[in-house]
N, C-alpha and C. Protein backbone atom coordinates (compact mmCIF):
# COMPACT_ATOMS: atom_id res chain seq x y z
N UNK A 1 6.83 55.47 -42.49
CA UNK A 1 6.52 55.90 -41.15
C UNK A 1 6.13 54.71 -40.27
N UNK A 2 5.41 54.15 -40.80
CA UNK A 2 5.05 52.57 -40.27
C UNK A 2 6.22 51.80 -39.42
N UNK A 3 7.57 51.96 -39.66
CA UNK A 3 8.67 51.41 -39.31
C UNK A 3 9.29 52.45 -38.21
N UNK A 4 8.75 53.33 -37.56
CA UNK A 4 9.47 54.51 -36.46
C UNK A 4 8.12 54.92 -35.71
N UNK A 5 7.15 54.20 -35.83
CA UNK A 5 5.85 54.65 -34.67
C UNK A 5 5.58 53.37 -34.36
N UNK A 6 4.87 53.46 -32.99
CA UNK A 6 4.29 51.97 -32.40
C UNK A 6 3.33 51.72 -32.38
N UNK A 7 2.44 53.40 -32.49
CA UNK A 7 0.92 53.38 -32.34
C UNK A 7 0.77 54.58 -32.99
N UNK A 8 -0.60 54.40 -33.54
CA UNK A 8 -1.35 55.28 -34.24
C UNK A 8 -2.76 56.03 -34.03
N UNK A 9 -3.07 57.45 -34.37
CA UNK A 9 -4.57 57.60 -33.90
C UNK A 9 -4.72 58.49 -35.25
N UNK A 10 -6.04 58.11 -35.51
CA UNK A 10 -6.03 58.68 -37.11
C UNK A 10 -7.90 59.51 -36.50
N UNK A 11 -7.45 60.92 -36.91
CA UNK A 11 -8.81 61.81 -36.88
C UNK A 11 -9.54 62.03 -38.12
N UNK A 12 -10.61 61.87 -38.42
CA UNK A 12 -11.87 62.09 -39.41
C UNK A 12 -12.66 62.74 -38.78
N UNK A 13 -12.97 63.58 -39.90
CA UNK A 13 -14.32 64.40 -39.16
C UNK A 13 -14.52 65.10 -37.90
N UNK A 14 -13.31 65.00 -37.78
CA UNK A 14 -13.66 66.21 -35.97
C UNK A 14 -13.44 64.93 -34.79
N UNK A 15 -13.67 63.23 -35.10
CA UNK A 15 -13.58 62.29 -34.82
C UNK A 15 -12.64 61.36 -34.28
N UNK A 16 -12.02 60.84 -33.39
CA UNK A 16 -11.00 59.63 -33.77
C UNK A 16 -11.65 58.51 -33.89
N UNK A 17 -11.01 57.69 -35.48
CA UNK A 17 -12.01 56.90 -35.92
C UNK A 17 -10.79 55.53 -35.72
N UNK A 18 -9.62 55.67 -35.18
CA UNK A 18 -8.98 54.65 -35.38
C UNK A 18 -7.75 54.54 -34.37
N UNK A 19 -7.37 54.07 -33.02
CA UNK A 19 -6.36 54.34 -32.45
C UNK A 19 -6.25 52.92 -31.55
N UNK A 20 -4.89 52.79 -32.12
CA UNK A 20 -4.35 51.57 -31.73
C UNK A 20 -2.86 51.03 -31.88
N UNK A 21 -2.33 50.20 -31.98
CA UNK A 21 -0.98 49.44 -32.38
C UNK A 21 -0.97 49.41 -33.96
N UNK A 22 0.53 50.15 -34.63
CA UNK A 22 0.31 50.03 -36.08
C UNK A 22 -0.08 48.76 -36.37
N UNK A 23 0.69 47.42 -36.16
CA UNK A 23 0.32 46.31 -36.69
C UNK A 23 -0.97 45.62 -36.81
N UNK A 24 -1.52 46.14 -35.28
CA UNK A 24 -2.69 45.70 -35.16
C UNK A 24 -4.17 46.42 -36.56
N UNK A 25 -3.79 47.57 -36.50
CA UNK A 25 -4.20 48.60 -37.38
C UNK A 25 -4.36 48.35 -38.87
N UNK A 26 -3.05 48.18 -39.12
CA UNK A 26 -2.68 47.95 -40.51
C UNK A 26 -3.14 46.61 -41.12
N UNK A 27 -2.50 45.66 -40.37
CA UNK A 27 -2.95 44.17 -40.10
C UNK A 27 -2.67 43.63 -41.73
N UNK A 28 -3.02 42.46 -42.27
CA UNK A 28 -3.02 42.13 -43.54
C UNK A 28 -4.24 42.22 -44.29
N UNK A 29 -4.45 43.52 -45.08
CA UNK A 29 -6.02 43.60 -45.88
C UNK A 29 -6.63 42.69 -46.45
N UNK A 30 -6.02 41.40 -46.91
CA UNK A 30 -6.73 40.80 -47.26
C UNK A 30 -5.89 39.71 -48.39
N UNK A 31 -6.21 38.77 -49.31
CA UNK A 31 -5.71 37.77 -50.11
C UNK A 31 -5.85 39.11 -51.54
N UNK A 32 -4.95 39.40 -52.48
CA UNK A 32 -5.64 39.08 -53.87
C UNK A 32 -5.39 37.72 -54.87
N UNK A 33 -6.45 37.67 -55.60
CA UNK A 33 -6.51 36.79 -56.25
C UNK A 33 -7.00 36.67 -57.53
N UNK A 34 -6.50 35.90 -58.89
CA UNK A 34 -6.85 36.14 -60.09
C UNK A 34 -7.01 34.47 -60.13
N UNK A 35 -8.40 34.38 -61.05
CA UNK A 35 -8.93 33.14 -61.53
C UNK A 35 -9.49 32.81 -62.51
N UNK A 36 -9.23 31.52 -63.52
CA UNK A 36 -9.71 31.57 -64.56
C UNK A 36 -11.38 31.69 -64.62
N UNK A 37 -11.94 31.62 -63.61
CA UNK A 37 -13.40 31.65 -63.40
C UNK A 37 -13.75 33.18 -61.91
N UNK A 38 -13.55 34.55 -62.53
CA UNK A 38 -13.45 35.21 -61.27
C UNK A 38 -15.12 35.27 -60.92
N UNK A 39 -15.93 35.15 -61.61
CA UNK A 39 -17.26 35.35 -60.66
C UNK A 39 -17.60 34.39 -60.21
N UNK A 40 -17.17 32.78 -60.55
CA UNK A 40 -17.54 31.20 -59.80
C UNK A 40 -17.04 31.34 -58.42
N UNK A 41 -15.63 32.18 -58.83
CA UNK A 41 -14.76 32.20 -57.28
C UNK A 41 -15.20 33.34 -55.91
N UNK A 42 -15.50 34.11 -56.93
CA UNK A 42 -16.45 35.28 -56.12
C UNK A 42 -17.72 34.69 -55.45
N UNK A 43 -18.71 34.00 -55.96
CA UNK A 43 -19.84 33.66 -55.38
C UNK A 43 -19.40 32.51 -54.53
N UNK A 44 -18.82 31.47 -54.77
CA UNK A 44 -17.88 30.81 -53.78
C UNK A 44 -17.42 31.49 -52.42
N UNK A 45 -17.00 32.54 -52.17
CA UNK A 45 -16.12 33.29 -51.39
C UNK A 45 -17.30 34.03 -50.46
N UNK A 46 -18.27 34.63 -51.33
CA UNK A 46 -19.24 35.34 -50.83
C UNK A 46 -20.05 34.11 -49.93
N UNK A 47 -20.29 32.90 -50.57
CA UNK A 47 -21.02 31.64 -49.84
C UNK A 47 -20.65 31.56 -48.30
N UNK A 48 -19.57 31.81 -48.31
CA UNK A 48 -18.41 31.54 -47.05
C UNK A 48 -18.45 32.92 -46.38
N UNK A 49 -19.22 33.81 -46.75
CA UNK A 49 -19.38 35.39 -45.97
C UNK A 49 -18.30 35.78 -46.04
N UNK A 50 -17.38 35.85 -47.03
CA UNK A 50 -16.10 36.62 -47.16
C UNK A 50 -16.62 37.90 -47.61
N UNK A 51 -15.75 39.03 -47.52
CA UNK A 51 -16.39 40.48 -48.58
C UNK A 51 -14.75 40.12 -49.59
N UNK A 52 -15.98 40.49 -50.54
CA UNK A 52 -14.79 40.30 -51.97
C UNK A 52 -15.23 41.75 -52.82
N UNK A 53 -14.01 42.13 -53.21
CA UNK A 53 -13.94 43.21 -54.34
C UNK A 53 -13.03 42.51 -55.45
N UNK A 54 -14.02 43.27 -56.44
CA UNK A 54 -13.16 42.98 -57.72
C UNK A 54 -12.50 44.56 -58.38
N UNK A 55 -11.27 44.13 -58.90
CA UNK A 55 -10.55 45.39 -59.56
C UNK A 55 -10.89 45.39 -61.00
N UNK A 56 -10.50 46.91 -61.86
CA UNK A 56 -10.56 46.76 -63.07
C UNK A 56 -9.56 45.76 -63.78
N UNK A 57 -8.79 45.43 -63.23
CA UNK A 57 -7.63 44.30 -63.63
C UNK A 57 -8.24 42.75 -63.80
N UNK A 58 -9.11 42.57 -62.70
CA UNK A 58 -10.21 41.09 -63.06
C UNK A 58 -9.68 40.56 -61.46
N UNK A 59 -8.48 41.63 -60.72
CA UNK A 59 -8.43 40.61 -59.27
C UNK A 59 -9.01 40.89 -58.43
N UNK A 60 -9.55 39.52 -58.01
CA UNK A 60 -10.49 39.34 -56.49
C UNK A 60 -9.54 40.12 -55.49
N UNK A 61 -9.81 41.24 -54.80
CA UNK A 61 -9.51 41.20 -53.20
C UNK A 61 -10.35 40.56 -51.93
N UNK A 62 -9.76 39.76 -51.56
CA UNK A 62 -10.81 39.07 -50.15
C UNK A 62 -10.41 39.72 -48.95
N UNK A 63 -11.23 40.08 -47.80
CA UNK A 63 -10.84 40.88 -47.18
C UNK A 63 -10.78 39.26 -45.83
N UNK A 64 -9.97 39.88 -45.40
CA UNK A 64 -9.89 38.77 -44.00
C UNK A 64 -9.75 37.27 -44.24
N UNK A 65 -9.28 37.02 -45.81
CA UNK A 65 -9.23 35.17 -45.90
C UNK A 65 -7.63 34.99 -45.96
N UNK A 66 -7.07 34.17 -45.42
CA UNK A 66 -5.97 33.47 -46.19
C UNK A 66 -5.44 33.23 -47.02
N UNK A 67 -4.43 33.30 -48.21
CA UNK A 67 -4.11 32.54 -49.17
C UNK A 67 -4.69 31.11 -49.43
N UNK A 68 -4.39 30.34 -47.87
CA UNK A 68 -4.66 28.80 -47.96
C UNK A 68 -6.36 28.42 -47.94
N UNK A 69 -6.84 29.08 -47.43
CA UNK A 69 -8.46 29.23 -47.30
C UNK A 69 -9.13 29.52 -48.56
N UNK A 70 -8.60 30.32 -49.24
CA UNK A 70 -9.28 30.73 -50.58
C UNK A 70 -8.34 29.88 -51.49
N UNK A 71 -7.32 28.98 -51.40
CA UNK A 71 -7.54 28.08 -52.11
C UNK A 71 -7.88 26.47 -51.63
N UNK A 72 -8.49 26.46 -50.91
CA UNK A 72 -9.50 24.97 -50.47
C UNK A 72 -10.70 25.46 -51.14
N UNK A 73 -11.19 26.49 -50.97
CA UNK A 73 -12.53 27.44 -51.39
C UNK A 73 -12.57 27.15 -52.90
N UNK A 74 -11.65 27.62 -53.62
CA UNK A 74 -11.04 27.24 -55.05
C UNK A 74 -11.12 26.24 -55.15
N UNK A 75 -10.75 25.18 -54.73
CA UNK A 75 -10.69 24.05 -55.14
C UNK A 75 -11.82 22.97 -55.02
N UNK A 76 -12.55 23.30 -53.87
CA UNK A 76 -13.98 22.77 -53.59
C UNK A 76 -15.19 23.11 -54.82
N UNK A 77 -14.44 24.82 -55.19
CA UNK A 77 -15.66 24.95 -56.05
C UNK A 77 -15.13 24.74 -57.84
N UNK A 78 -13.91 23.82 -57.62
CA UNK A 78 -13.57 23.51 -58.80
C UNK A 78 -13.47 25.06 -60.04
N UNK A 79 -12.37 25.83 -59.33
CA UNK A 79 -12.13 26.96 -59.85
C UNK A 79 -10.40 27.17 -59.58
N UNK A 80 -9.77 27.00 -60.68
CA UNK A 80 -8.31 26.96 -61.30
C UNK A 80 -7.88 28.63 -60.55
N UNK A 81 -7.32 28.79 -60.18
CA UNK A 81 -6.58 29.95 -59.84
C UNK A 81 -4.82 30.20 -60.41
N UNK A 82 -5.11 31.46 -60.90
CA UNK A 82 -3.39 31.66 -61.54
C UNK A 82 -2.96 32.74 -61.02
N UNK A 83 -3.23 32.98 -59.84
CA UNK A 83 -2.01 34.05 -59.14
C UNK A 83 -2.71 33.89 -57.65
N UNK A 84 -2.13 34.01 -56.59
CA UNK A 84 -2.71 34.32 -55.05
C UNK A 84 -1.21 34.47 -54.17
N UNK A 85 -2.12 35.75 -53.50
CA UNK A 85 -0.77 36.22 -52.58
C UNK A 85 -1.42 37.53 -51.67
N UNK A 86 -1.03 37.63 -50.36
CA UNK A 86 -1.20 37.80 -49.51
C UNK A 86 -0.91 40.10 -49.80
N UNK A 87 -2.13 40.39 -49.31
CA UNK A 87 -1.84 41.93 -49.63
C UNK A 87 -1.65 43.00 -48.50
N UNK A 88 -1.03 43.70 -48.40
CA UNK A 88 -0.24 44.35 -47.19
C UNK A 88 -0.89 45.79 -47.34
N UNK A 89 -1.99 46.33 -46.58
CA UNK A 89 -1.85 48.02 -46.75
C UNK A 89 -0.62 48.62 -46.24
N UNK A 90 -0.62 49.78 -46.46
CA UNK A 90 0.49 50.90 -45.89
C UNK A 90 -0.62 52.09 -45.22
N UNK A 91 0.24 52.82 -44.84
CA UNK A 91 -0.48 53.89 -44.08
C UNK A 91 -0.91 55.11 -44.71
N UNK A 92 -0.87 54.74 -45.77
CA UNK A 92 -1.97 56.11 -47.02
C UNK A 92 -3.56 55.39 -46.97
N UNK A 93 -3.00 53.99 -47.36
CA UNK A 93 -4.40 53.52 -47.80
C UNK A 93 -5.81 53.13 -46.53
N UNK A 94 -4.59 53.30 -45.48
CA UNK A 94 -5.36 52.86 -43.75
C UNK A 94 -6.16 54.07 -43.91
N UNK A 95 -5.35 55.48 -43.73
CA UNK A 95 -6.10 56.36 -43.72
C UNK A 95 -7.19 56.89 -44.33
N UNK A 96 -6.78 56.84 -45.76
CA UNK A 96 -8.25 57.01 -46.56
C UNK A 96 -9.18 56.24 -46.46
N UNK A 97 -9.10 54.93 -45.88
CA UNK A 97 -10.03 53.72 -45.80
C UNK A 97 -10.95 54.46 -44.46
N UNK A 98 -10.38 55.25 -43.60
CA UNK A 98 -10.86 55.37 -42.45
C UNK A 98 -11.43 56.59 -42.37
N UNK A 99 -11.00 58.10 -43.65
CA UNK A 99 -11.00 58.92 -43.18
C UNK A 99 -12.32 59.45 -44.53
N UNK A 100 -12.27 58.22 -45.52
CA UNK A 100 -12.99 58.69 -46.84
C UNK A 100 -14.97 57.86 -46.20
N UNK A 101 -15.63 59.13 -46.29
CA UNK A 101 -16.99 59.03 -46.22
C UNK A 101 -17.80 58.04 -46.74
N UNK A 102 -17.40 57.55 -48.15
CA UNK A 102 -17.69 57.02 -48.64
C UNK A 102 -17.29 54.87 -48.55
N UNK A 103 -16.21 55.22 -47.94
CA UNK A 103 -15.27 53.87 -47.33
C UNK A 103 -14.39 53.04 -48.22
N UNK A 104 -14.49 53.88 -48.98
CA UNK A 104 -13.23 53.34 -50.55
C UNK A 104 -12.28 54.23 -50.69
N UNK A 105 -10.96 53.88 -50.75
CA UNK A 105 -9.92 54.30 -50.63
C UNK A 105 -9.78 55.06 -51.78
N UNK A 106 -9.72 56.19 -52.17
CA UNK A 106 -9.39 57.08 -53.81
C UNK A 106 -8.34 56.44 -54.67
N UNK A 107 -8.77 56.54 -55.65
CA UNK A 107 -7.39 55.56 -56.68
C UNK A 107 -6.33 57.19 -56.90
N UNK A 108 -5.32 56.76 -57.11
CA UNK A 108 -4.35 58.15 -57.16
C UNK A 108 -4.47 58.87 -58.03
N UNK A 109 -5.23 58.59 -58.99
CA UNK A 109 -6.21 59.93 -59.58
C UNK A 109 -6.76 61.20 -58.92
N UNK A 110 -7.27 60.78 -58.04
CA UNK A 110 -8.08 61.38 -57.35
C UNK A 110 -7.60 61.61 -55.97
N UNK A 111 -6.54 61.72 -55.79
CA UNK A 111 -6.07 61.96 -54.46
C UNK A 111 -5.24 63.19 -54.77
């Protein structure tokens, strides 16, 4: 759907909690990232006021950093990284991000 609308308004709660330009909207969620040291790289990241989540998999999500930023960050704090790449929501995960009370998107278990 993302590719045949220009703009979006997403209702919660009786609410509109989100209305704007898809791109602007959607935007890029964030870096993930896997490291041989993930909590050195985490407290690193956090130093720098990034918000970082970790998955059951062991990867960092950074919300709002760069690829290239979180690895100067990496590398300053002398922390090896073996995967980084740039993560794209879609418009399931916008919504539940916006529409779930709690502010965590449901894993598809639970949806």
């Amino acid at each position: 759907m993302e590719h045949t609308v220009d703009r979006l308004l997403v209702i919660g709660g009786g609410r509109i909690v989100a209305d704007g330009p898809v791109g602007s909207l959607l935007g890029a969620s964030g870096t993930a990232v896997r490291s041989v040291d993930p909590r050195g790289l985490a407290d690193a990241l956090r130093a720098r006021e990034f918000h970082v989540e970790r998955q059951d998999d062991g990867v960092l999500v950074v919300t709002g950093a760069e690829p290239a930023t979180i690895g100067a960050i990496a590398a300053e704090a002398g922390v090896a990284l073996i995967d980084l790449h740039p993560v794209q929501r879609g418009l399931e995960d916008l919504f539940f991000q916006l529409t779930d009370d709690s502010g965590a998107a449901p894993t598809p278990a639970e949806r």
